[in-house]
C-alpha atoms as a PDB file:
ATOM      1  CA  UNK A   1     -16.653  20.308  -7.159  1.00  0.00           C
ATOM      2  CA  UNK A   2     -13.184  20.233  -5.569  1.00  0.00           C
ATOM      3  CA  UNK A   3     -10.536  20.619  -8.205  1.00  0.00           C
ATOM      4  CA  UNK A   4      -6.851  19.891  -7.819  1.00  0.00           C
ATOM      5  CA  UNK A   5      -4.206  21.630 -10.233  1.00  0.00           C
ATOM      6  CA  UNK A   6      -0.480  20.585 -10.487  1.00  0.00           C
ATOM      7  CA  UNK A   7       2.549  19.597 -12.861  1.00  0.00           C
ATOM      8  CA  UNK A   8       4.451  16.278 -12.819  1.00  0.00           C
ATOM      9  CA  UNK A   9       7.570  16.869 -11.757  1.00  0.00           C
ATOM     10  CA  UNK A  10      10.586  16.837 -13.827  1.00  0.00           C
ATOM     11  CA  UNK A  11      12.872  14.481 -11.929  1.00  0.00           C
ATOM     12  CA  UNK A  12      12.536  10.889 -10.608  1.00  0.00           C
ATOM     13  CA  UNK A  13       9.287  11.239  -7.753  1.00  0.00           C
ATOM     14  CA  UNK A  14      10.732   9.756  -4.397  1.00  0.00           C
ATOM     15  CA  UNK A  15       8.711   9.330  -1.614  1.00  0.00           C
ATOM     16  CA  UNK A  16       8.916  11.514   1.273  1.00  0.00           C
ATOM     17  CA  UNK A  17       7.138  13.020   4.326  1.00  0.00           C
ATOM     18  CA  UNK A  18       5.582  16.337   3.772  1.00  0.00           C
ATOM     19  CA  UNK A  19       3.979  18.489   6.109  1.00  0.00           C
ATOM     20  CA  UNK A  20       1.661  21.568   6.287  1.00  0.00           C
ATOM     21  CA  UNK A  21      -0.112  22.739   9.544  1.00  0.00           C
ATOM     22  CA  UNK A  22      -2.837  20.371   9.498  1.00  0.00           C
ATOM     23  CA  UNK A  23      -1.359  17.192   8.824  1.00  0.00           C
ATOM     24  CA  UNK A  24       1.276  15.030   7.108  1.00  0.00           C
ATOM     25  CA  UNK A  25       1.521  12.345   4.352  1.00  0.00           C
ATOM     26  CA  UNK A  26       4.198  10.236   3.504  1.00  0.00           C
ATOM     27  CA  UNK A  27       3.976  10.770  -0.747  1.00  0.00           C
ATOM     28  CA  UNK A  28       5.971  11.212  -3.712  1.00  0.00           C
ATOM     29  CA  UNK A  29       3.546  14.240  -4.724  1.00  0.00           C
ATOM     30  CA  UNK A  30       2.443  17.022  -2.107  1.00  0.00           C
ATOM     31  CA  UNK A  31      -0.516  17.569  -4.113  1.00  0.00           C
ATOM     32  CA  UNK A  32      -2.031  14.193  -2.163  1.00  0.00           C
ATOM     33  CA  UNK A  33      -1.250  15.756   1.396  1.00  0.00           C
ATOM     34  CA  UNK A  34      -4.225  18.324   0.733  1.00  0.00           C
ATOM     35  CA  UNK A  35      -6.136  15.808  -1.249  1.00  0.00           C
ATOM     36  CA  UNK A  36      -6.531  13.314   1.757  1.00  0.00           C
ATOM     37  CA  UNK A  37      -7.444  16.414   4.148  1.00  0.00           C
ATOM     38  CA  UNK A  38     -10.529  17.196   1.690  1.00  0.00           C
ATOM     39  CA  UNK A  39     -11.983  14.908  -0.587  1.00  0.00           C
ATOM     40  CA  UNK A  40     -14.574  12.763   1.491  1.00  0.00           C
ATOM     41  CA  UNK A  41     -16.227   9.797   1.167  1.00  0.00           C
ATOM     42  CA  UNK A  42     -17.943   8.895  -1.714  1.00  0.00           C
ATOM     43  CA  UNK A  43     -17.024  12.791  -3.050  1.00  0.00           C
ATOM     44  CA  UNK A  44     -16.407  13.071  -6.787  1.00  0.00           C
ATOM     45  CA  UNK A  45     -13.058  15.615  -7.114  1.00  0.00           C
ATOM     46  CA  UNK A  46     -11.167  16.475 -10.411  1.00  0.00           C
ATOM     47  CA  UNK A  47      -7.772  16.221 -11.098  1.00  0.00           C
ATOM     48  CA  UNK A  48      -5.948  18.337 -13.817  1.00  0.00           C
ATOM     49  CA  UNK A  49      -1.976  17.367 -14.092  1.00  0.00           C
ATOM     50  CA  UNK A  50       0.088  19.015 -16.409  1.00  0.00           C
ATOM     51  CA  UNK A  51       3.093  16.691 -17.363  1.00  0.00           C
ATOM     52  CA  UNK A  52       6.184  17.619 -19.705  1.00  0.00           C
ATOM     53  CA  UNK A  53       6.923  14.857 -21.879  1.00  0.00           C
ATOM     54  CA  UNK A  54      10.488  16.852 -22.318  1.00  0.00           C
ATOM     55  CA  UNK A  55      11.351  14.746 -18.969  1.00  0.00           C
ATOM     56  CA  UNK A  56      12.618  10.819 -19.677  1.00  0.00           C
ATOM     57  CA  UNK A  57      10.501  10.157 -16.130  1.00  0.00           C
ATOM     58  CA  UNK A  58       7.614  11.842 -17.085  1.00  0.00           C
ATOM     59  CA  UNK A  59       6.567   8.156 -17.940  1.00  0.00           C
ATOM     60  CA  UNK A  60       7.641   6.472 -14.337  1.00  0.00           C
ATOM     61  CA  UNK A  61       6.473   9.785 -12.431  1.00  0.00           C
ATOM     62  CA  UNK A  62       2.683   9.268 -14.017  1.00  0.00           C
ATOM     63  CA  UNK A  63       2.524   5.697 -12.846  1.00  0.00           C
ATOM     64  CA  UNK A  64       3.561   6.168  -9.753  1.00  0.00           C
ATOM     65  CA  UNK A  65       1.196   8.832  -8.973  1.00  0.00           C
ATOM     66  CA  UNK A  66      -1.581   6.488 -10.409  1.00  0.00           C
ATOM     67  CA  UNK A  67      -0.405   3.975  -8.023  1.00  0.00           C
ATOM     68  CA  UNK A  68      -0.614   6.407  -4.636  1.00  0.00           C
ATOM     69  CA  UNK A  69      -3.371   8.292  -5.944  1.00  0.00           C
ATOM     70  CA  UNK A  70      -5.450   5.463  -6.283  1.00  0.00           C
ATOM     71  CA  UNK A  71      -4.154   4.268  -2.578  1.00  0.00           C
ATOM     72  CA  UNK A  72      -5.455   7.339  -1.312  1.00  0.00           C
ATOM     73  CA  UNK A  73      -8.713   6.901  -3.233  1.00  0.00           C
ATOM     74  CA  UNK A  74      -9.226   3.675  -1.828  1.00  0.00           C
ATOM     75  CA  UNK A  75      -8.147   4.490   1.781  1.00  0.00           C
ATOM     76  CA  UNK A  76     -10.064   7.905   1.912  1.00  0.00           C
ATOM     77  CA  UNK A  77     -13.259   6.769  -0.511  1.00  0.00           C
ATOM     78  CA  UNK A  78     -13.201   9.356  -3.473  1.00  0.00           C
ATOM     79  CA  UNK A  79     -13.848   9.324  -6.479  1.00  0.00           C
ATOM     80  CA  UNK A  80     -12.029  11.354  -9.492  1.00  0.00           C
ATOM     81  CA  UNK A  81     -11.527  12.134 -12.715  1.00  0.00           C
ATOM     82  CA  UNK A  82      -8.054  12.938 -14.318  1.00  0.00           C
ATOM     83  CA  UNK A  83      -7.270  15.686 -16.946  1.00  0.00           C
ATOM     84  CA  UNK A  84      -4.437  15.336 -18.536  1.00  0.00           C
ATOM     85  CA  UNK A  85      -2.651  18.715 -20.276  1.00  0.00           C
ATOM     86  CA  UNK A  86       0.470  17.227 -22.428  1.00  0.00           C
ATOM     87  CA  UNK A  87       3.304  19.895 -22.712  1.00  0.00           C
ATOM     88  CA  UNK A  88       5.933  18.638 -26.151  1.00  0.00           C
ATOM     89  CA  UNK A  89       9.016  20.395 -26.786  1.00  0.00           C
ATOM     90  CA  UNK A  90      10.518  23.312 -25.917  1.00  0.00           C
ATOM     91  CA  UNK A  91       8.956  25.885 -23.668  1.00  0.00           C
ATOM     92  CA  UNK A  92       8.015  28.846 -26.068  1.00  0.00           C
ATOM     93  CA  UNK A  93       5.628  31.644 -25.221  1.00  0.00           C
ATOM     94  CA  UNK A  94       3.520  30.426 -27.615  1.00  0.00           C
ATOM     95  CA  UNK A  95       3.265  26.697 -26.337  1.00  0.00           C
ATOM     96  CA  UNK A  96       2.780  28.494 -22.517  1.00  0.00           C
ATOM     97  CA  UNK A  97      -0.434  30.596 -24.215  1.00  0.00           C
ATOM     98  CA  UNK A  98      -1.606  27.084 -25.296  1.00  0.00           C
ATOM     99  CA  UNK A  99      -1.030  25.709 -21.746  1.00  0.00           C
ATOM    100  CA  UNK A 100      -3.097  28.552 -20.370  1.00  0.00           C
ATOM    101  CA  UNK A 101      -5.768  27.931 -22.700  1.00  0.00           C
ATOM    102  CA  UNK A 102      -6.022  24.528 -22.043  1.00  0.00           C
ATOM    103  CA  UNK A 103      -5.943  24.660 -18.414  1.00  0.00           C
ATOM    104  CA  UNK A 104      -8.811  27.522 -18.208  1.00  0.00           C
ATOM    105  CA  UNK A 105     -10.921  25.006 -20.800  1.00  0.00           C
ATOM    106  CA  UNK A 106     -10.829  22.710 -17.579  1.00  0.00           C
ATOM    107  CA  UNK A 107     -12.164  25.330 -15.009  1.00  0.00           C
ATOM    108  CA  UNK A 108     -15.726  26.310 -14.590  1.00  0.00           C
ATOM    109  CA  UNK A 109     -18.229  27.914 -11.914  1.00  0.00           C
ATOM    110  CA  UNK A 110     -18.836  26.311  -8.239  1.00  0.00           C
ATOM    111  CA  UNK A 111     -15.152  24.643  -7.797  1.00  0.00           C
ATOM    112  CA  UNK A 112     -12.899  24.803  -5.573  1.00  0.00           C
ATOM    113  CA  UNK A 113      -9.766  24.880  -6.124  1.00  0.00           C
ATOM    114  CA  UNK A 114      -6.611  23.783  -5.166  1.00  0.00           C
ATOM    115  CA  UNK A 115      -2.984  24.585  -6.956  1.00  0.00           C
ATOM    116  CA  UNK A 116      -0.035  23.319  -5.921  1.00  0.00           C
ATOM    117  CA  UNK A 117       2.899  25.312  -8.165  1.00  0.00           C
ATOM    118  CA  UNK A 118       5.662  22.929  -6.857  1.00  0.00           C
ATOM    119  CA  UNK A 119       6.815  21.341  -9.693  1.00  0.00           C
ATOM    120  CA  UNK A 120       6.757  22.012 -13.725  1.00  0.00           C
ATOM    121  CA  UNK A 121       8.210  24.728 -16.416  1.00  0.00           C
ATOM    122  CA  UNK A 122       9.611  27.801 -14.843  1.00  0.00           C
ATOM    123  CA  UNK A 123       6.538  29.460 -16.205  1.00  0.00           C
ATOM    124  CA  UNK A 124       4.212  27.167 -14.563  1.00  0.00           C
ATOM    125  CA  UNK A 125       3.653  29.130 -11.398  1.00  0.00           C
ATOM    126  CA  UNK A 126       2.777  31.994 -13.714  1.00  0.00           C
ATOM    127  CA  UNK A 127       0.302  30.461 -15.802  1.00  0.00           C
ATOM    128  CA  UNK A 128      -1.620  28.450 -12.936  1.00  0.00           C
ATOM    129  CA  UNK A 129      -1.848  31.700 -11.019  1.00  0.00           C
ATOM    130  CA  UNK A 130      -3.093  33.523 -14.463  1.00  0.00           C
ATOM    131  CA  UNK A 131      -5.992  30.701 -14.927  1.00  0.00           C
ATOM    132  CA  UNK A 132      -6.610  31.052 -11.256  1.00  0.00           C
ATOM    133  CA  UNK A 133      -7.202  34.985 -11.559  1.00  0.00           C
ATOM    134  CA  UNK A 134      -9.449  34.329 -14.298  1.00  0.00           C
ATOM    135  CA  UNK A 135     -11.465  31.752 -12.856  1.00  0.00           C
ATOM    136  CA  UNK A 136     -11.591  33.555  -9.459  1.00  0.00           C
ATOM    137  CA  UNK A 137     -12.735  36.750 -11.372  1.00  0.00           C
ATOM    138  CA  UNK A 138     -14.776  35.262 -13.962  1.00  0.00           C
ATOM    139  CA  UNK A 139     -16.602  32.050 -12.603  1.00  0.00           C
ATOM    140  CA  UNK A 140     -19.445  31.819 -10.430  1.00  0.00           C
ATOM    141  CA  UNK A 141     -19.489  30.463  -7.004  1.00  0.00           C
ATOM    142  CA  UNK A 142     -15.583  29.558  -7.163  1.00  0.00           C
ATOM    143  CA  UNK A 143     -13.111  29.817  -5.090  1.00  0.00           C
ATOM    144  CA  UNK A 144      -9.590  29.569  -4.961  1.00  0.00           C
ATOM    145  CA  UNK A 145      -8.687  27.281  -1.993  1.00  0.00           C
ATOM    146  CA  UNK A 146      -5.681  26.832  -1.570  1.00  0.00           C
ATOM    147  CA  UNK A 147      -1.863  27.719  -3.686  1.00  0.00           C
ATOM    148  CA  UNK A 148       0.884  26.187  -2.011  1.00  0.00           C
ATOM    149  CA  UNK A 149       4.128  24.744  -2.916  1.00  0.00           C
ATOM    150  CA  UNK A 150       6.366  22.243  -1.443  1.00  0.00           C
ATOM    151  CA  UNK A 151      10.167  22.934   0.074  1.00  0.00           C
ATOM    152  CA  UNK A 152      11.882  20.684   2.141  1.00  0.00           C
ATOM    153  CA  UNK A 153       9.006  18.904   2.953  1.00  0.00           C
ATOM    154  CA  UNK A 154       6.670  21.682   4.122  1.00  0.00           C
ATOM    155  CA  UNK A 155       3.914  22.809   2.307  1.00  0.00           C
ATOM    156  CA  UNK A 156       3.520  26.500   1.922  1.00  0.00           C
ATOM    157  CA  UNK A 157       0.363  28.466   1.680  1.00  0.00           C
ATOM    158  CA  UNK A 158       0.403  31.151  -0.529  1.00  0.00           C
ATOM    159  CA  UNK A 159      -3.533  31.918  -1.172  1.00  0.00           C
ATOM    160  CA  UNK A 160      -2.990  35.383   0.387  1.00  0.00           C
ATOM    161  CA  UNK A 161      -0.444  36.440  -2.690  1.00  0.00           C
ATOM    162  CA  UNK A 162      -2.996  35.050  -5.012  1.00  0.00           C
ATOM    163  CA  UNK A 163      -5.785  37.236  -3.609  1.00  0.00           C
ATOM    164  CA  UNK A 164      -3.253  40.128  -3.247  1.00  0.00           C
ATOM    165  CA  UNK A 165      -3.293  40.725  -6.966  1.00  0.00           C
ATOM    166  CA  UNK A 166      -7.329  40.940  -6.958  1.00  0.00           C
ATOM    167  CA  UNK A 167      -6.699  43.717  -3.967  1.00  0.00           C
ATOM    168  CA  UNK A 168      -4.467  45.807  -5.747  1.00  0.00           C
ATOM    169  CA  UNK A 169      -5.880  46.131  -8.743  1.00  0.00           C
ATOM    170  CA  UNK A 170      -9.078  46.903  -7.419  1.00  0.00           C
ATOM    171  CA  UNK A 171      -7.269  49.519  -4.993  1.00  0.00           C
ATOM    172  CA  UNK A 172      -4.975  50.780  -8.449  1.00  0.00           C
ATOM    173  CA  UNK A 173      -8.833  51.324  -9.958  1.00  0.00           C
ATOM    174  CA  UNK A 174     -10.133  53.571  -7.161  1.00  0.00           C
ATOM    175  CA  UNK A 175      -7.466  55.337  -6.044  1.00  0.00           C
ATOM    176  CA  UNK A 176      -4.687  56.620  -8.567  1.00  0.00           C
ATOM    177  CA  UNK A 177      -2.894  58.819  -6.842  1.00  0.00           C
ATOM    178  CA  UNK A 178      -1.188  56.773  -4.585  1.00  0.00           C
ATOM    179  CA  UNK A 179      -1.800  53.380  -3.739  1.00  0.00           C
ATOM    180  CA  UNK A 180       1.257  52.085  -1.880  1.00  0.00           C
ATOM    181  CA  UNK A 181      -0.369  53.348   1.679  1.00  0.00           C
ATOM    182  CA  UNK A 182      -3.331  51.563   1.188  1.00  0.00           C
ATOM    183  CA  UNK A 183      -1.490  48.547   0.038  1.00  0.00           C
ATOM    184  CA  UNK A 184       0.483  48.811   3.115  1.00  0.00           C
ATOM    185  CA  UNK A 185      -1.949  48.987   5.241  1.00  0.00           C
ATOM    186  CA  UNK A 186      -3.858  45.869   3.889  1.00  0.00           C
ATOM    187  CA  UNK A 187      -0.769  44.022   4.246  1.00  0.00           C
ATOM    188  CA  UNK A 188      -0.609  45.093   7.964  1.00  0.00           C
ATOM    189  CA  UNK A 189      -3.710  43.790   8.924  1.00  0.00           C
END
């Protein structure tokens, strides 16, 4: 199943054009850019949005993603189901452990995942990337599809940093002398 991870943002959502290499999508979330490039017809996908209820628009944001998401549904023909994670108060380690846990509780074997890491806590990145590692390294049959985030309007790939830290810690396990050349080297490929 095709699984798409992101956080509400923070401010007022305005409608814009983003781009990546493939395509473009005139949205208030970049999330839906690689949504309508690969859920298909008829497809079931998943949906897991954390929002801070800190923000006085989380409320307006939410609605207006239900409106466009459902847009795209209709235009493109998927299907999906939301999860909501709810994020009170201030942003404490303790509350980010709890945002980890419940995000992992959502991931399972044979997905594929999206993450966009645009928008949310300043930790956010951190602990979608952390749930990523362990559902890359602990799942069956999943894979991590795509991480991007959004800036100016472009979306940014940055899978190859995610799979980065699977490379060097297996390299840090097999050779402890000194890593660095290999490391180089894999980056210079």
């Amino acid at each position: 199943m095709k699984k798409y991870i992101f956080a509400l943002p923070s401010e007022k959502a305005e409608k814009r054009l983003y781009r990546s290499d493939e395509a473009e999508l005139e949205t208030s979330f970049p999330i839906l850019l690689p949504i309508s490039r690969t859920a298909q017809c008829d497809e079931l996908i998943n949906i897991t949005l954390l929002i801070s209820e800190n923000s006085p628009v989380s409320s307006g944001n939410f609605l207006r993603l239900m409106t466009e998401l459902k847009e795209l549904a209709v235009k493109t023909g998927f299907r999906y189901d939301l999860t909501e994670i709810r994020i009170a108060g201030e942003e404490t380690p303790e509350k980010q452990k709890r945002v980890f846990e419940s995000l992992i509780e959502t991931l399972g074997d044979g997905e594929s995942i999206y993450a966009d890491i645009t928008f949310g806590h300043r930790a956010t990145p951190l602990i979608i990337f952390t749930a990523l590692s362990f559902c890359y390294k602990l799942c069956k049959d999943t894979e991590v599809s795509s991480v991007f985030y959004a800036d100016c309007g472009v979306l940014h790939d940055i899978s190859t940093l995610f799979y980065m830290e699977s490379v060097i810690h297996s390299v840090s396990q097999s050779v402890p002398d000194d890593p660095l050349p290999i490391i180089k080297r894999i980056l210079n490929m």
